[in-house]
PDB file of N, CA and C in Angstrom:
ATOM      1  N   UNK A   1       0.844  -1.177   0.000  1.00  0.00           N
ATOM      2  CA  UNK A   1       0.000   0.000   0.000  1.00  0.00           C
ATOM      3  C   UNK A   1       0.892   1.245   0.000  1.00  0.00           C
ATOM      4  N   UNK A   2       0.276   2.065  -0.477  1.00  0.00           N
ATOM      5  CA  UNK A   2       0.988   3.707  -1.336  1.00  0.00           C
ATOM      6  C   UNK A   2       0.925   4.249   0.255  1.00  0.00           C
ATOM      7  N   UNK A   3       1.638   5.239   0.164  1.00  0.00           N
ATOM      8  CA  UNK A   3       2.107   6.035   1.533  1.00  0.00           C
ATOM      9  C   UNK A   3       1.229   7.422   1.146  1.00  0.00           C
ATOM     10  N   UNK A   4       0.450   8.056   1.420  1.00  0.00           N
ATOM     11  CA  UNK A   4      -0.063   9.447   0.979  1.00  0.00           C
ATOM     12  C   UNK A   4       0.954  10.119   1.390  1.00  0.00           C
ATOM     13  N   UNK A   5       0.754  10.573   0.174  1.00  0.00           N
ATOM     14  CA  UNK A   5       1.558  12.278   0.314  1.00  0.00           C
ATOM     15  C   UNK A   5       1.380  13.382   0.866  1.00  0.00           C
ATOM     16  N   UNK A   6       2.610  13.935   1.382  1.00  0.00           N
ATOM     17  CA  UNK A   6       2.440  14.562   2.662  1.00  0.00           C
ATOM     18  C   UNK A   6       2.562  16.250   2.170  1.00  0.00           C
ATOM     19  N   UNK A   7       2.084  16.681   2.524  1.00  0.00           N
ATOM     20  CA  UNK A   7       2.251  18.808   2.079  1.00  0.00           C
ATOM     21  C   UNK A   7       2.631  19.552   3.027  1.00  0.00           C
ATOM     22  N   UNK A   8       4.149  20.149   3.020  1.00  0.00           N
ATOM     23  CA  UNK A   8       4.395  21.026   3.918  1.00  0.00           C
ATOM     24  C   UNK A   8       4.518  22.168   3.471  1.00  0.00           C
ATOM     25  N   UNK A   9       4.274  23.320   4.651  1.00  0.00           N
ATOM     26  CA  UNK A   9       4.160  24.683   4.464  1.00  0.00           C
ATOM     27  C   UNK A   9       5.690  25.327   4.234  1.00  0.00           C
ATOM     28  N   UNK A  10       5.515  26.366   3.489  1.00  0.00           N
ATOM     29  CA  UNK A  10       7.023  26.914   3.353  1.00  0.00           C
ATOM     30  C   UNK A  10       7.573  27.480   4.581  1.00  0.00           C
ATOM     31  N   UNK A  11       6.773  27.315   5.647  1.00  0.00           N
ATOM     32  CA  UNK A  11       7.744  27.779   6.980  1.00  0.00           C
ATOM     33  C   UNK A  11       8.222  26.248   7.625  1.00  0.00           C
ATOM     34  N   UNK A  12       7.190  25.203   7.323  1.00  0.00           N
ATOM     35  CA  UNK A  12       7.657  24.212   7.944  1.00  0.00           C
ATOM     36  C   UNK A  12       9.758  23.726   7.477  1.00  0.00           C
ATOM     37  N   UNK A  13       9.488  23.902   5.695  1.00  0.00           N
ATOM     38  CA  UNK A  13      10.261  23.447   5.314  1.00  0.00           C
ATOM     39  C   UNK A  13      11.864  24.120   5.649  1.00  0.00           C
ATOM     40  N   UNK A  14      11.399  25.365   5.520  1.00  0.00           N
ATOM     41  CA  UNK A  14      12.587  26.401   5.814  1.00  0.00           C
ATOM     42  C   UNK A  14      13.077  26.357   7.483  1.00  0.00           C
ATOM     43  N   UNK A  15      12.493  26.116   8.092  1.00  0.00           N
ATOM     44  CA  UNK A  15      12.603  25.858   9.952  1.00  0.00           C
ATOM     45  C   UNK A  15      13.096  24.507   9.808  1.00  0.00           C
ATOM     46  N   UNK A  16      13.281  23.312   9.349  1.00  0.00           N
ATOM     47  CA  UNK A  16      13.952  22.034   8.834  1.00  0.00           C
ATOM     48  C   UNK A  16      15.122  22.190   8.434  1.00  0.00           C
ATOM     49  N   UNK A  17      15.501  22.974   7.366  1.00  0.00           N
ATOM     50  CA  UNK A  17      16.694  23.204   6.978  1.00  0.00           C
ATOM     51  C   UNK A  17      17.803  23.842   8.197  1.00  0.00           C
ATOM     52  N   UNK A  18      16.943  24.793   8.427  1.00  0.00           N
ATOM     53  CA  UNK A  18      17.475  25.657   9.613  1.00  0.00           C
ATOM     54  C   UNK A  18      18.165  24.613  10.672  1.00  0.00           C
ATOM     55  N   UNK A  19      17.039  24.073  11.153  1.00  0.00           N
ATOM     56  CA  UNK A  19      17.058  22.590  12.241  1.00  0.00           C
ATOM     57  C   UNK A  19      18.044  21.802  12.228  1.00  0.00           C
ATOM     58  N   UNK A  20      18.333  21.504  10.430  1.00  0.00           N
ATOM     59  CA  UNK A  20      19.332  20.180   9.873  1.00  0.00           C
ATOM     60  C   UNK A  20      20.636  20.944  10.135  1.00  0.00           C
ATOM     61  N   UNK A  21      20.394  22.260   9.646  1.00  0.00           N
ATOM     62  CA  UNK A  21      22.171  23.064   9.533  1.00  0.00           C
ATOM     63  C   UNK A  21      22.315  23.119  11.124  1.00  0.00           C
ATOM     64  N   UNK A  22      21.772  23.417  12.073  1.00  0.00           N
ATOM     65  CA  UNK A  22      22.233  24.116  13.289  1.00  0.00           C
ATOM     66  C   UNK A  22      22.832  22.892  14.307  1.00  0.00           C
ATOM     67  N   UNK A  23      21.823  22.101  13.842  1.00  0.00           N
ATOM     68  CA  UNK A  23      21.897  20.511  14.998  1.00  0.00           C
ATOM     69  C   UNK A  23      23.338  19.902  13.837  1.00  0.00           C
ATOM     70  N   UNK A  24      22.947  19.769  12.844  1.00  0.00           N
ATOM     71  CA  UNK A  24      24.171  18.817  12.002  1.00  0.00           C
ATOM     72  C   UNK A  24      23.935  17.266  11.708  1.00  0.00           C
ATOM     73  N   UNK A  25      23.205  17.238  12.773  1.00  0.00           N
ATOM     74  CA  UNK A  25      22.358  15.665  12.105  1.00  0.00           C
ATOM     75  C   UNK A  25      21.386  15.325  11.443  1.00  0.00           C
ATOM     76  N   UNK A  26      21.032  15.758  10.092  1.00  0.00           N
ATOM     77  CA  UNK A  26      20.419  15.260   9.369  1.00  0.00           C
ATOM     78  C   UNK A  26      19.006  14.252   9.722  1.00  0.00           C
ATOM     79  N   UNK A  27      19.903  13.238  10.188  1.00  0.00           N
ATOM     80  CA  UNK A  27      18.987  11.780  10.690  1.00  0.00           C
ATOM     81  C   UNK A  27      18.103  11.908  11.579  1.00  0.00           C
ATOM     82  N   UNK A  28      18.770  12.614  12.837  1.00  0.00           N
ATOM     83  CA  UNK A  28      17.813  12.964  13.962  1.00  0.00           C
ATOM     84  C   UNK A  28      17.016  13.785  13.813  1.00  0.00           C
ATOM     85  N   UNK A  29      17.215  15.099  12.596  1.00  0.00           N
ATOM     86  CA  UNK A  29      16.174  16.352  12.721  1.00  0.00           C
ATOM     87  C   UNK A  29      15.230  15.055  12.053  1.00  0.00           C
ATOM     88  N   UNK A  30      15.115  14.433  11.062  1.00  0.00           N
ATOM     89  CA  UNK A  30      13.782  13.932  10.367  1.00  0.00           C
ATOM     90  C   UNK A  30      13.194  13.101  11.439  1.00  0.00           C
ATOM     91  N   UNK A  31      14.005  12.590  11.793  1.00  0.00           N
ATOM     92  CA  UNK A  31      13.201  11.468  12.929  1.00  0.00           C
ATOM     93  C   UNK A  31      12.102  12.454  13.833  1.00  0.00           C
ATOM     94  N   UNK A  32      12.583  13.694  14.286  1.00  0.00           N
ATOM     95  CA  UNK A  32      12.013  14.547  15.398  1.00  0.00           C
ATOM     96  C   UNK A  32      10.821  15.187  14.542  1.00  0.00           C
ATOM     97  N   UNK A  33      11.464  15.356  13.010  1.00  0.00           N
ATOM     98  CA  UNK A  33      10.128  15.872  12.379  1.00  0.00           C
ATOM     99  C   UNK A  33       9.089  15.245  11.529  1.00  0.00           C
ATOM    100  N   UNK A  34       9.464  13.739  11.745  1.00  0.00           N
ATOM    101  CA  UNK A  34       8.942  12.880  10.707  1.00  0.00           C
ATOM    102  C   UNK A  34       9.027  12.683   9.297  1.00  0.00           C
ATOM    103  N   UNK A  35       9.698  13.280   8.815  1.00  0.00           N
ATOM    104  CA  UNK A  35      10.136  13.485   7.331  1.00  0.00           C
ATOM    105  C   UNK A  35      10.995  12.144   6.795  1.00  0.00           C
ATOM    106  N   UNK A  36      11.260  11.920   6.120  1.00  0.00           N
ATOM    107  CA  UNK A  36      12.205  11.078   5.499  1.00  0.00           C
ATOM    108  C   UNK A  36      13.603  11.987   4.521  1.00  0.00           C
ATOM    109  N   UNK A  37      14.477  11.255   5.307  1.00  0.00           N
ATOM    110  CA  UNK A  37      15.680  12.167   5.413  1.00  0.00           C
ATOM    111  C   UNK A  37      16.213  12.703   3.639  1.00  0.00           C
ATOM    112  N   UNK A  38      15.510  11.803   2.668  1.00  0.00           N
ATOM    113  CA  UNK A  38      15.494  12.449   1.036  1.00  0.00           C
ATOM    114  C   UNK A  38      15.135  13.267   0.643  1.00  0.00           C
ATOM    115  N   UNK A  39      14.113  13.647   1.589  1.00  0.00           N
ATOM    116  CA  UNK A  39      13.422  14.865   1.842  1.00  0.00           C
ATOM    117  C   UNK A  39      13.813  15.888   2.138  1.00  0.00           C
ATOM    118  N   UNK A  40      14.480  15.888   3.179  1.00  0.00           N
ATOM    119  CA  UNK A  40      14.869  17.148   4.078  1.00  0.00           C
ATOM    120  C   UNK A  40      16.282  17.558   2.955  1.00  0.00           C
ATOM    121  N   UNK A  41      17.156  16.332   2.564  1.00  0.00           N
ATOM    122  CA  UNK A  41      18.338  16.616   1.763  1.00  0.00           C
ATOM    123  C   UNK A  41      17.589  17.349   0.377  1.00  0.00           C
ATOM    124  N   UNK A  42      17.135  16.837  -0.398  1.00  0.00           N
ATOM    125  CA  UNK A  42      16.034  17.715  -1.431  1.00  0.00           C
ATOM    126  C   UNK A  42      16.051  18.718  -0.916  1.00  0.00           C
ATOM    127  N   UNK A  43      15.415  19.817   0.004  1.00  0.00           N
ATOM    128  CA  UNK A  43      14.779  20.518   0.571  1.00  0.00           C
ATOM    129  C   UNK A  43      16.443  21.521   0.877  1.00  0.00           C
ATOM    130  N   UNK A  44      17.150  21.061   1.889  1.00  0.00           N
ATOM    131  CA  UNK A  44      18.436  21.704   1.714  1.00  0.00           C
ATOM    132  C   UNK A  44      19.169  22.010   0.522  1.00  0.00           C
ATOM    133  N   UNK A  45      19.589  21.253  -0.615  1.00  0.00           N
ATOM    134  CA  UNK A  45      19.983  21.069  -1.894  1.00  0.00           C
ATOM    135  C   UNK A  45      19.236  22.579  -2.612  1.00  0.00           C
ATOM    136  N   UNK A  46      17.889  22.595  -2.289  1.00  0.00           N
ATOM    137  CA  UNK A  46      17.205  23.516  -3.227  1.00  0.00           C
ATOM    138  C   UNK A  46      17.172  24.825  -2.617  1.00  0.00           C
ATOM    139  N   UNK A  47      17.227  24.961  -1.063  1.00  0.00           N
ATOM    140  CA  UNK A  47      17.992  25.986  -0.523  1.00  0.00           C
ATOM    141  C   UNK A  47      18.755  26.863  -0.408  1.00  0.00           C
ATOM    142  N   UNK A  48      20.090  25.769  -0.939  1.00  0.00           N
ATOM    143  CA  UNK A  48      21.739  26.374  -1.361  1.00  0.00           C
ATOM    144  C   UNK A  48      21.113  26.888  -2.761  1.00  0.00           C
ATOM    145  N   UNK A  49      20.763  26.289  -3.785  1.00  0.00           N
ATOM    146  CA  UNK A  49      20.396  26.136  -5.132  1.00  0.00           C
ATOM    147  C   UNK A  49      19.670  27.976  -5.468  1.00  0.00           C
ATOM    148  N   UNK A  50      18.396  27.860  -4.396  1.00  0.00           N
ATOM    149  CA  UNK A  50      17.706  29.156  -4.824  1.00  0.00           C
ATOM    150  C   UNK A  50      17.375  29.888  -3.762  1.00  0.00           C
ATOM    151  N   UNK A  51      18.162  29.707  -3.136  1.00  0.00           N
ATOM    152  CA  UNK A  51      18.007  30.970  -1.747  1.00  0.00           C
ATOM    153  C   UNK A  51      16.208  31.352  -1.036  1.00  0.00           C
ATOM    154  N   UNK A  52      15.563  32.448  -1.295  1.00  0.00           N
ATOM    155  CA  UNK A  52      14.431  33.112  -0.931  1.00  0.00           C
ATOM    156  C   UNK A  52      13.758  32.074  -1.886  1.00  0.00           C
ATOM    157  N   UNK A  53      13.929  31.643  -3.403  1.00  0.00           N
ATOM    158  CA  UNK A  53      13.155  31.507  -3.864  1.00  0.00           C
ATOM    159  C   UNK A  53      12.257  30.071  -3.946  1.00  0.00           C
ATOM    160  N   UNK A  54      13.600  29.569  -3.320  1.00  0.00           N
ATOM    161  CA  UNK A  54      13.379  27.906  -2.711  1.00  0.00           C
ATOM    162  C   UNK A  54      11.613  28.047  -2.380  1.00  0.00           C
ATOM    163  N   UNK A  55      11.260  26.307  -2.798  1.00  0.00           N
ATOM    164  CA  UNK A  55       9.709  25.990  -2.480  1.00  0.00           C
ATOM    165  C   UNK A  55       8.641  27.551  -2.807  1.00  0.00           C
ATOM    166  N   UNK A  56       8.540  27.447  -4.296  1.00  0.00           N
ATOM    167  CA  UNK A  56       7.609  28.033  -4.585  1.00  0.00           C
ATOM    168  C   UNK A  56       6.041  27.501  -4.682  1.00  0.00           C
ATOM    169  N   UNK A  57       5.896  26.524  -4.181  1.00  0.00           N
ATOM    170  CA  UNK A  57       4.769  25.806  -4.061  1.00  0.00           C
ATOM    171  C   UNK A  57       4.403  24.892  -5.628  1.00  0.00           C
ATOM    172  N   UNK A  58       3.083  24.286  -5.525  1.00  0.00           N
ATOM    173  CA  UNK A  58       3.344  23.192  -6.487  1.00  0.00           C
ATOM    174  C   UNK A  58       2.320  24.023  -7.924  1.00  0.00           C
ATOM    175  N   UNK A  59       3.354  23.231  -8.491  1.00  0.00           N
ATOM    176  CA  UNK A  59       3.046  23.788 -10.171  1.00  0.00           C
ATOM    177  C   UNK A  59       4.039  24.978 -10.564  1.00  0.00           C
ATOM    178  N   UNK A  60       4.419  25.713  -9.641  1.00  0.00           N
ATOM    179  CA  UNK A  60       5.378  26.746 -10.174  1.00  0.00           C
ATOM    180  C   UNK A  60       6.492  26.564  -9.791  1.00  0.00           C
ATOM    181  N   UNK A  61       7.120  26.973 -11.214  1.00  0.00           N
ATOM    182  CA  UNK A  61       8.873  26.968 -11.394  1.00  0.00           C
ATOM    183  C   UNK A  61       9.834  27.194 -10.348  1.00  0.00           C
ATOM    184  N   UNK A  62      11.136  26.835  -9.962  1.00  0.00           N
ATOM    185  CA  UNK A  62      11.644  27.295  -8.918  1.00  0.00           C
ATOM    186  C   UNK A  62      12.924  27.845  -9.807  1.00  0.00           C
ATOM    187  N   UNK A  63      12.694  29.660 -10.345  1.00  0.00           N
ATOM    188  CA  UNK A  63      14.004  30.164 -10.339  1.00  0.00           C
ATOM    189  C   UNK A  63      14.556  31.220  -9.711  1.00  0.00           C
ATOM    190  N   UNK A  64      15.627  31.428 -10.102  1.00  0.00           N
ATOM    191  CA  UNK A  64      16.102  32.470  -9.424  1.00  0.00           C
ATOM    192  C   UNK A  64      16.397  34.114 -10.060  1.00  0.00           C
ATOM    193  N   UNK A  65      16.648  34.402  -8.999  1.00  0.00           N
ATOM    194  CA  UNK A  65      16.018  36.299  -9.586  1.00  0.00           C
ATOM    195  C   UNK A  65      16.366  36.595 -10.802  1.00  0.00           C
ATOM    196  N   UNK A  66      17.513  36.008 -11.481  1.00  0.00           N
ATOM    197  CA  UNK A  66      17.834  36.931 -12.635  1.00  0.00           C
ATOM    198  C   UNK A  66      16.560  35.727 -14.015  1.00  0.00           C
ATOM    199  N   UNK A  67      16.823  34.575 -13.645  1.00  0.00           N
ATOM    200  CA  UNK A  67      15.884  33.783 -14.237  1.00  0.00           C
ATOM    201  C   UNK A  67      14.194  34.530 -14.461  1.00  0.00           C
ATOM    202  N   UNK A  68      13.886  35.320 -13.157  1.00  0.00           N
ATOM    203  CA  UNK A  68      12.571  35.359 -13.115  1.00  0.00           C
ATOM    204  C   UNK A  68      12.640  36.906 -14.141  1.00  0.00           C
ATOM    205  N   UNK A  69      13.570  37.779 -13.929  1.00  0.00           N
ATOM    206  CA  UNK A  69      13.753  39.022 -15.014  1.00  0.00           C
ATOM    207  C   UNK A  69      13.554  38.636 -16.038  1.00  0.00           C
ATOM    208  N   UNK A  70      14.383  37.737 -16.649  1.00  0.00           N
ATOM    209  CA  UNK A  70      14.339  36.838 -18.096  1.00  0.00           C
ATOM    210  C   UNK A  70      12.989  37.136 -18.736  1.00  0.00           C
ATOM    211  N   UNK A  71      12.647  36.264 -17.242  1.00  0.00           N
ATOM    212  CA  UNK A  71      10.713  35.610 -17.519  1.00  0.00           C
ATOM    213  C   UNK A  71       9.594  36.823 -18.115  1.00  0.00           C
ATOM    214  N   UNK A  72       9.988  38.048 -16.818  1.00  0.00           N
ATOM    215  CA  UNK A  72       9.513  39.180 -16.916  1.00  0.00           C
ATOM    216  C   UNK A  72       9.778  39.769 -17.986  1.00  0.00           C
ATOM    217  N   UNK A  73      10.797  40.081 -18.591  1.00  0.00           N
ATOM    218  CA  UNK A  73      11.287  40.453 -19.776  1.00  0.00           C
ATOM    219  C   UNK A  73      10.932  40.429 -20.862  1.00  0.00           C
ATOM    220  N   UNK A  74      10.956  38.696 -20.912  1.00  0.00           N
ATOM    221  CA  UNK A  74      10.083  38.084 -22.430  1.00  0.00           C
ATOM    222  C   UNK A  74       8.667  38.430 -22.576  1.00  0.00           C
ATOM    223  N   UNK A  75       8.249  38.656 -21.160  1.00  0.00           N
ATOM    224  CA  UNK A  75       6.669  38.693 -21.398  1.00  0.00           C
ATOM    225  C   UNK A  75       6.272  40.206 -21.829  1.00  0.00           C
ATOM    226  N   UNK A  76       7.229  40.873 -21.345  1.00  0.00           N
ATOM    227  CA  UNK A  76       6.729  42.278 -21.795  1.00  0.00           C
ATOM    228  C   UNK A  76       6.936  42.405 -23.073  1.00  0.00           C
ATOM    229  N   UNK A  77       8.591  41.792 -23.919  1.00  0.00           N
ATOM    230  CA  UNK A  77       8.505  42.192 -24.893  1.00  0.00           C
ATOM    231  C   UNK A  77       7.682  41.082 -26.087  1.00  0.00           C
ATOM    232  N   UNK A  78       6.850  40.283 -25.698  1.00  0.00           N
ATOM    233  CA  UNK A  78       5.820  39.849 -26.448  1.00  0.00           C
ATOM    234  C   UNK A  78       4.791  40.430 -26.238  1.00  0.00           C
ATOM    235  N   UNK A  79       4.607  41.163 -25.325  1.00  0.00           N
ATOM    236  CA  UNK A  79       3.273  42.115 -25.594  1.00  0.00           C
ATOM    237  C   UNK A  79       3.008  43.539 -26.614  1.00  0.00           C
ATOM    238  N   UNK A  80       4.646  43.432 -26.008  1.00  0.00           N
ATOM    239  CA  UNK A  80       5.227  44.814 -27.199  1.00  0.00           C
ATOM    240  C   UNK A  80       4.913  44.321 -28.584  1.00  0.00           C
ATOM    241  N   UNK A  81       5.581  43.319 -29.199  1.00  0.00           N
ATOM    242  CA  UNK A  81       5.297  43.178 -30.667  1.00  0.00           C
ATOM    243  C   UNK A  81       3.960  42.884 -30.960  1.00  0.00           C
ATOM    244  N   UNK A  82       2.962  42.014 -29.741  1.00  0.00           N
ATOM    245  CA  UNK A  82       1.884  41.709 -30.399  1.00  0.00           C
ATOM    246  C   UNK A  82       0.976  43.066 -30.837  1.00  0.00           C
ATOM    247  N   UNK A  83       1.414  44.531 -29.849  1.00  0.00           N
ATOM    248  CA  UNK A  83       0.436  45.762 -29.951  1.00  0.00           C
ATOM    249  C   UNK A  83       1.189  46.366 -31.332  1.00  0.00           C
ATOM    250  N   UNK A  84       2.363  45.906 -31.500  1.00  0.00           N
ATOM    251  CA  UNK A  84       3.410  46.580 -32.443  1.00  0.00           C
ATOM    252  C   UNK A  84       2.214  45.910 -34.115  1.00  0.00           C
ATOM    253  N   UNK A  85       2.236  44.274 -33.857  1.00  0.00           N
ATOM    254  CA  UNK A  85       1.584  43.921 -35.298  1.00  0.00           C
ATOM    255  C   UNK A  85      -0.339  44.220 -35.243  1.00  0.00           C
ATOM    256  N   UNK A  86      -0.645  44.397 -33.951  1.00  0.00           N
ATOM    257  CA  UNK A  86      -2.017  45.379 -34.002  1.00  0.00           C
ATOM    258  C   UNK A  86      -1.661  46.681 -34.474  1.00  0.00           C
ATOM    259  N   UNK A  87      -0.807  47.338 -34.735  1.00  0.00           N
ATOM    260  CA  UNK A  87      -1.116  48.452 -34.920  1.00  0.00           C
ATOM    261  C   UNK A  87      -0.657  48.599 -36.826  1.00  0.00           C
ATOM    262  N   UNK A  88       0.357  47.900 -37.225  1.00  0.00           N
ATOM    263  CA  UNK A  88       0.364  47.585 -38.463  1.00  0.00           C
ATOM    264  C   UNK A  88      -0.394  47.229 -38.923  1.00  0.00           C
ATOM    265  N   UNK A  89      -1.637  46.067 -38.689  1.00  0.00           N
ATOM    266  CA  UNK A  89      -2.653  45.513 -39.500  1.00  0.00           C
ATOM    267  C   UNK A  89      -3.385  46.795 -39.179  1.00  0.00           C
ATOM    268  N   UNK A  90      -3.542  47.798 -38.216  1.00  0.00           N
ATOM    269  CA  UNK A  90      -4.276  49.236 -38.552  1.00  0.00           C
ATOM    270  C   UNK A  90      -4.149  49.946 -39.326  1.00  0.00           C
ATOM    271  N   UNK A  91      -3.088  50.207 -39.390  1.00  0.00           N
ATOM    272  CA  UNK A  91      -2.496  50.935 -40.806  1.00  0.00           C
ATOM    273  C   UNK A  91      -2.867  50.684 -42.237  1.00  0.00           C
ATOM    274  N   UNK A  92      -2.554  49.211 -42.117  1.00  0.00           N
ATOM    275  CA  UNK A  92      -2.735  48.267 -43.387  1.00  0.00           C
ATOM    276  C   UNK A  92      -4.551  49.236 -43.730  1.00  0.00           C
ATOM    277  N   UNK A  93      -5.052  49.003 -42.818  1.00  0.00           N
ATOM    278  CA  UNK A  93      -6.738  48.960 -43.297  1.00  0.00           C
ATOM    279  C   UNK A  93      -6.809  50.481 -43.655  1.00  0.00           C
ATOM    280  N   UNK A  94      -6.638  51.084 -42.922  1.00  0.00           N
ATOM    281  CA  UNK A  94      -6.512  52.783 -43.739  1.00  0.00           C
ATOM    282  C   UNK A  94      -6.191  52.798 -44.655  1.00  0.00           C
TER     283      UNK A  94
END
């Protein structure tokens, strides 16, 4: 039988890491928090990895700031050309 899956809050996860770095044992913080220790290493790993941006919750991307500019970036300048070729097919019709 399947184990349900478990959902933690982004304070739970970040107070874990905290927990794992300060104590140093890994093994014992999960035991105390019930986690399974692949977990908590995941969870640290993505920590070092993306700082603040670590555990953005589920379905969204986990990047980091200059990644998310990128993101921001592209989106503006596809809005730009799409008003850019609305305004040519205006022209066109005049």
């Amino acid at each position: 039988m399947r184990r349900k899956a478990k959902h933690y809050t982004l304070e739970f996860k970040q107070k874990a890491v905290e927990l794992s770095y300060a104590k140093g044992n890994v093994a014992e913080v999960c035991e105390d928090l019930d986690i399974l220790p692949a977990v908590l290493y995941r969870w640290r790993k993505e920590q070092k990895n993306y700082g603040k941006n670590s555990f953005p919750g589920r379905g969204n991307p986990k990047m980091t700031d200059e990644q998310k500019e990128i993101a921001r970036l592209k989106k503006q300048l596809k809005e730009a050309e799409l008003e850019r070729d609305i305004l040519k097919k205006a022209i066109g019709i005049f």
